[in-house]
N, C-alpha and C. Protein backbone atom coordinates (compact mmCIF):
# COMPACT_ATOMS: atom_id res chain seq x y z
N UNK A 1 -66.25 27.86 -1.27
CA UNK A 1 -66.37 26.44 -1.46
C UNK A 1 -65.07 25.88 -2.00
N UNK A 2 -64.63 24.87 -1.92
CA UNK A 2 -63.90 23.85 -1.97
C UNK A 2 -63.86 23.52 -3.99
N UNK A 3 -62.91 23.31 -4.51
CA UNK A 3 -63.60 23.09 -6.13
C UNK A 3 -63.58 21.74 -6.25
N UNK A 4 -62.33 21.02 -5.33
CA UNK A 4 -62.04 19.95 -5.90
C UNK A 4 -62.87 18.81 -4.79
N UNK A 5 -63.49 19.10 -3.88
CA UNK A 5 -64.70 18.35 -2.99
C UNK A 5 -65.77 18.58 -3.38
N UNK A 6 -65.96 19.75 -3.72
CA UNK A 6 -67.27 19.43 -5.12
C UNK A 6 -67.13 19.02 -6.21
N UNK A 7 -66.29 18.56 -7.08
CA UNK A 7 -66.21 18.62 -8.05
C UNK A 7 -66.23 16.88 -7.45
N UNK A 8 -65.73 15.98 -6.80
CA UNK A 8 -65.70 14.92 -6.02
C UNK A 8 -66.74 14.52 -6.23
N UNK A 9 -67.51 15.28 -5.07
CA UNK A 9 -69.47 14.59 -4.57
C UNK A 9 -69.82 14.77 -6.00
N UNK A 10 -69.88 15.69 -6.76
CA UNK A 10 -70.88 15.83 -8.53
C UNK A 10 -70.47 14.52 -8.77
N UNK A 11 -68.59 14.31 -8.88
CA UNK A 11 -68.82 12.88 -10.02
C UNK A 11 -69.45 11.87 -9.49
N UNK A 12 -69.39 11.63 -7.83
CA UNK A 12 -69.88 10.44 -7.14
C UNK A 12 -71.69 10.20 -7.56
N UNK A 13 -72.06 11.14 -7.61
CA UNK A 13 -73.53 11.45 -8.01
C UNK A 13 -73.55 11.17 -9.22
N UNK A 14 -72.96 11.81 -10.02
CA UNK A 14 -73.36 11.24 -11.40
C UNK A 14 -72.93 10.20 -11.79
N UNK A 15 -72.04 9.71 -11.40
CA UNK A 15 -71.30 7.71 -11.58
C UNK A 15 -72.92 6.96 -10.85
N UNK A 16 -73.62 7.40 -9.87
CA UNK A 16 -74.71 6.68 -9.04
C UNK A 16 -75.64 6.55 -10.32
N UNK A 17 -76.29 7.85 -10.34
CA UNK A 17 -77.15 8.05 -11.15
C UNK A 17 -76.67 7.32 -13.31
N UNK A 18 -75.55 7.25 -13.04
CA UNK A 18 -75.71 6.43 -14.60
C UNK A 18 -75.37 4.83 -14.28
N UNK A 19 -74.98 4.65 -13.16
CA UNK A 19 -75.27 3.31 -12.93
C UNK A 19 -77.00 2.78 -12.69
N UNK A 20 -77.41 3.60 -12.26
CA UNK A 20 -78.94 3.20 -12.05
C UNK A 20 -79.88 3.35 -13.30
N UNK A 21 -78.91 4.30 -14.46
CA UNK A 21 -79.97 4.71 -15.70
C UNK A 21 -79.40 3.51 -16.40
N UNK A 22 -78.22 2.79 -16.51
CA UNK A 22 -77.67 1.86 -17.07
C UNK A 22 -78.33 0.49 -16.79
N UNK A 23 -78.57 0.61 -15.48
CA UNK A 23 -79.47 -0.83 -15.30
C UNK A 23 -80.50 -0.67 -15.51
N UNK A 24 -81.74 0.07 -15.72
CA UNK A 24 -82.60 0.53 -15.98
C UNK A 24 -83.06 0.17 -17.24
N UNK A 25 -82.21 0.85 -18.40
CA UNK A 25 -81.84 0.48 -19.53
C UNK A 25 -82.10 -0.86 -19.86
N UNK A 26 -81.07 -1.72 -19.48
CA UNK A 26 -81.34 -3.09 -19.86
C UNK A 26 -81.80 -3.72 -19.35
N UNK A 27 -82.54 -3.51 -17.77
CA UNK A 27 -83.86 -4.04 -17.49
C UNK A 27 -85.18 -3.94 -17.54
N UNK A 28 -85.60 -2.93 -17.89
CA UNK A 28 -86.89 -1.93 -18.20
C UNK A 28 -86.58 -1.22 -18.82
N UNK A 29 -86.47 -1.16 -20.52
CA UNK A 29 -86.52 0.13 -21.53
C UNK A 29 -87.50 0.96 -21.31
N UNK A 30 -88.48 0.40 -20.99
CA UNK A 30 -90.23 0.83 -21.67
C UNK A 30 -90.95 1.99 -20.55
N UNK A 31 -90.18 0.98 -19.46
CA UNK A 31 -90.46 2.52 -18.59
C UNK A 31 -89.85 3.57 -18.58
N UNK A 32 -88.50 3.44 -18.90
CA UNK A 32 -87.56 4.52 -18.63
C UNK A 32 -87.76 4.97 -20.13
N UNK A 33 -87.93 4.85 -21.26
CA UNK A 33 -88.35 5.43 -22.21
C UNK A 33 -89.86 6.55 -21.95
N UNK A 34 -90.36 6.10 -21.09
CA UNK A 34 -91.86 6.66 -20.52
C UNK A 34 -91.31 7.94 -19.87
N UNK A 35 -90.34 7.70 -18.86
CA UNK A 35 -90.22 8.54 -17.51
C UNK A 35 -89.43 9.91 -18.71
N UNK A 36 -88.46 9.47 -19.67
CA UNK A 36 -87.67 9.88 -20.62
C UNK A 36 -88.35 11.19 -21.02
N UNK A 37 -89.59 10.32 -21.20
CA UNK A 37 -90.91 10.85 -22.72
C UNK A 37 -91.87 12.29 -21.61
N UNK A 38 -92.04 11.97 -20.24
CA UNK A 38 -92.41 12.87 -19.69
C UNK A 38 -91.44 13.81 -19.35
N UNK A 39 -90.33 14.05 -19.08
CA UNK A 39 -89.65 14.56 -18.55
C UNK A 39 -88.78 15.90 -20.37
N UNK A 40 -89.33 15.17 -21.22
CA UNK A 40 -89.17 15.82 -22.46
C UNK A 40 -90.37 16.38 -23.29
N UNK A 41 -91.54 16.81 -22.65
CA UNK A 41 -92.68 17.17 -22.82
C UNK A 41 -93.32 15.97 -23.76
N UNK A 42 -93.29 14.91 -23.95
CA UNK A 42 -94.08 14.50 -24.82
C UNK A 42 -93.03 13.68 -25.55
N UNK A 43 -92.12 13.44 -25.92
CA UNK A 43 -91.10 13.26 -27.14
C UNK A 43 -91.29 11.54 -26.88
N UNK A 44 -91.81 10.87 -27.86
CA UNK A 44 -91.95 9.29 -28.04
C UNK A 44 -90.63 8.95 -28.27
N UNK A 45 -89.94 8.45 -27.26
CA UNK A 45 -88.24 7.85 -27.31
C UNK A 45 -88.31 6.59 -27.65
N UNK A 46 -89.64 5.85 -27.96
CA UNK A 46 -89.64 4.21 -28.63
C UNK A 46 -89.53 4.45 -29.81
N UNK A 47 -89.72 5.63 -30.70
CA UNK A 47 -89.37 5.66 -32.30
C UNK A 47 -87.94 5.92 -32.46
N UNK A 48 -87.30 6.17 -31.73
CA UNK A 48 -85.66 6.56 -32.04
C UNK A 48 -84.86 4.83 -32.20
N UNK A 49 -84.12 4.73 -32.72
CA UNK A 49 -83.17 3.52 -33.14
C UNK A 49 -83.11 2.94 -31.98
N UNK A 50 -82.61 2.07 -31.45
CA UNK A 50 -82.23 1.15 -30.22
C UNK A 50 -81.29 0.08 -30.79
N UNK A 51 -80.15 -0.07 -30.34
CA UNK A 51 -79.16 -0.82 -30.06
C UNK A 51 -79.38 -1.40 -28.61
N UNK A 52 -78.67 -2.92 -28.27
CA UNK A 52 -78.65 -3.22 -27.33
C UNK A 52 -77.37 -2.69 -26.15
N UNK A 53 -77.62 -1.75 -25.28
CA UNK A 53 -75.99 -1.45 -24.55
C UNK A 53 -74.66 -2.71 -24.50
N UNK A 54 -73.58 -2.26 -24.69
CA UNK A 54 -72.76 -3.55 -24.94
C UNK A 54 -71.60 -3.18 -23.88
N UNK A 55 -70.89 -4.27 -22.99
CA UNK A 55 -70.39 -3.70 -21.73
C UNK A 55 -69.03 -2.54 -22.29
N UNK A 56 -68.70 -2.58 -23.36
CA UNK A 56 -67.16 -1.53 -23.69
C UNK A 56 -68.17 -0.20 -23.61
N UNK A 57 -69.00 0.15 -24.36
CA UNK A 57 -69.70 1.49 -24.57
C UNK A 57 -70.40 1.67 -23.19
N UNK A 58 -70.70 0.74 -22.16
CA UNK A 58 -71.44 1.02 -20.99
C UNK A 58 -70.37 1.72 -20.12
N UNK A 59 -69.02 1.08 -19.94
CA UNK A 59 -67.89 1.35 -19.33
C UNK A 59 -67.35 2.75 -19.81
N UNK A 60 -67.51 2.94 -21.08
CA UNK A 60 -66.62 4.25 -21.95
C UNK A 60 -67.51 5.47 -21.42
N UNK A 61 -68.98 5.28 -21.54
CA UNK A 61 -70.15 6.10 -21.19
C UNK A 61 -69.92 5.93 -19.46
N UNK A 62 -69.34 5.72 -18.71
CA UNK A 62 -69.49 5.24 -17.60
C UNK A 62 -68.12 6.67 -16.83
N UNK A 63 -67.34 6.08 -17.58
CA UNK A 63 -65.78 6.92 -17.50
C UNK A 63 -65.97 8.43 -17.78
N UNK A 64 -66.44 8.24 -19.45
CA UNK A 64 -66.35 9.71 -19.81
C UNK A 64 -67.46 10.92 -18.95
N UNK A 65 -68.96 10.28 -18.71
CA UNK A 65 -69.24 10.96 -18.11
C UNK A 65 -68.85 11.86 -16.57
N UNK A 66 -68.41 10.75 -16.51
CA UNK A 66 -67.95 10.92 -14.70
C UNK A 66 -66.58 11.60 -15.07
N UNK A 67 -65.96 12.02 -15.78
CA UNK A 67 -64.45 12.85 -15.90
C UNK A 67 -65.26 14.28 -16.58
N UNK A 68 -66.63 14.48 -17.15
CA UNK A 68 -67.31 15.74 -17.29
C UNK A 68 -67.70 15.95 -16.26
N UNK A 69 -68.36 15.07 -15.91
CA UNK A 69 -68.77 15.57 -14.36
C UNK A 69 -68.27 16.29 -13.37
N UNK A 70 -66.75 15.66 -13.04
CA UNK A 70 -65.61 16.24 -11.85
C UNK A 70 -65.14 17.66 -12.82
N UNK A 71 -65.29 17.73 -13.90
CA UNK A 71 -64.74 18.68 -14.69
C UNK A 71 -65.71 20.06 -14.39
N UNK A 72 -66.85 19.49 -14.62
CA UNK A 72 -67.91 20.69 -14.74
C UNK A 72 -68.04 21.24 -13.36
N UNK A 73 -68.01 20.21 -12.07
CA UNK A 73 -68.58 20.80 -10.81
C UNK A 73 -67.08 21.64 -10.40
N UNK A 74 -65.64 20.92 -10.92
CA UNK A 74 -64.69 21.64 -10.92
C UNK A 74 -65.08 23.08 -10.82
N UNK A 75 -65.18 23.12 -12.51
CA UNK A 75 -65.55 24.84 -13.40
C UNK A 75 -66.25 25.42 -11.92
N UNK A 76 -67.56 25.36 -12.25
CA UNK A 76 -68.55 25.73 -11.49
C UNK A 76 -67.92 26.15 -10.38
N UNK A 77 -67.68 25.75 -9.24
CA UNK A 77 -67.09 26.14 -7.62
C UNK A 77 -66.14 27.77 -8.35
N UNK A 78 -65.03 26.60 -9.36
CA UNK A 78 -64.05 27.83 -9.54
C UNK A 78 -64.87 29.15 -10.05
N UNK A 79 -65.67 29.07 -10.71
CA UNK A 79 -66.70 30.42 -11.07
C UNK A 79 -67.28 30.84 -9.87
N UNK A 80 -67.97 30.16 -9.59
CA UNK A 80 -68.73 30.77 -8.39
C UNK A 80 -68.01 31.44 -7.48
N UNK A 81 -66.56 30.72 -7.22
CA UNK A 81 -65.42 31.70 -5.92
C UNK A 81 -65.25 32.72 -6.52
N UNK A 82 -65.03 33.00 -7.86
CA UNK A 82 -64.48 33.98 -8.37
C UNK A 82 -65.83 35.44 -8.30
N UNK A 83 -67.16 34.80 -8.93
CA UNK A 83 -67.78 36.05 -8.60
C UNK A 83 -68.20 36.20 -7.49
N UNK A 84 -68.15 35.29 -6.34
CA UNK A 84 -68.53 35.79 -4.95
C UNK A 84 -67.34 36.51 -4.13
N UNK A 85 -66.09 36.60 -5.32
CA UNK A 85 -65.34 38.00 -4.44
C UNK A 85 -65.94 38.90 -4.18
N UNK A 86 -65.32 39.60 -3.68
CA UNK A 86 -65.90 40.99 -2.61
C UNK A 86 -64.94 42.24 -3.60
């Protein structure tokens, strides 16, 4: 595999997916606190603090993830070539 075309499609995916958890966010907490709460066996995410998202921290959270992202699917390929030597 390719590291740096995967490592590409991961960030494109994960830039999608936190744009859609971002709008989500400040259009429907209550569900996505729900979907949150199942997906964490149970864990009530309406008792935790809440701030309102503010566009610098949406953008910073926006960036940084997506530069872990290309980073990690980076890693990953490069691991994976390495133990699928022969």
């Amino acid at each position: 595999m390719k590291e740096q075309a995967f490592a590409n499609a991961f960030a494109v995916i994960t830039a999608i997916v936190y744009v859609i958890c971002a709008f989500w966010v400040v259009v429907a907490r209550d569900s996505l606190t729900a979907l949150f709460g199942s997906w964490a066996h149970g864990v009530d995410w309406k008792s935790l603090p809440y701030a309102q998202p503010t566009a610098g921290g949406l953008i910073f959270g926006f960036v940084t993830v997506v530069v872990a992202a290309w980073v990690a699917g980076y890693l990953f390929v490069w691991l994976y070539n390495q133990f699928s030597k022969k």
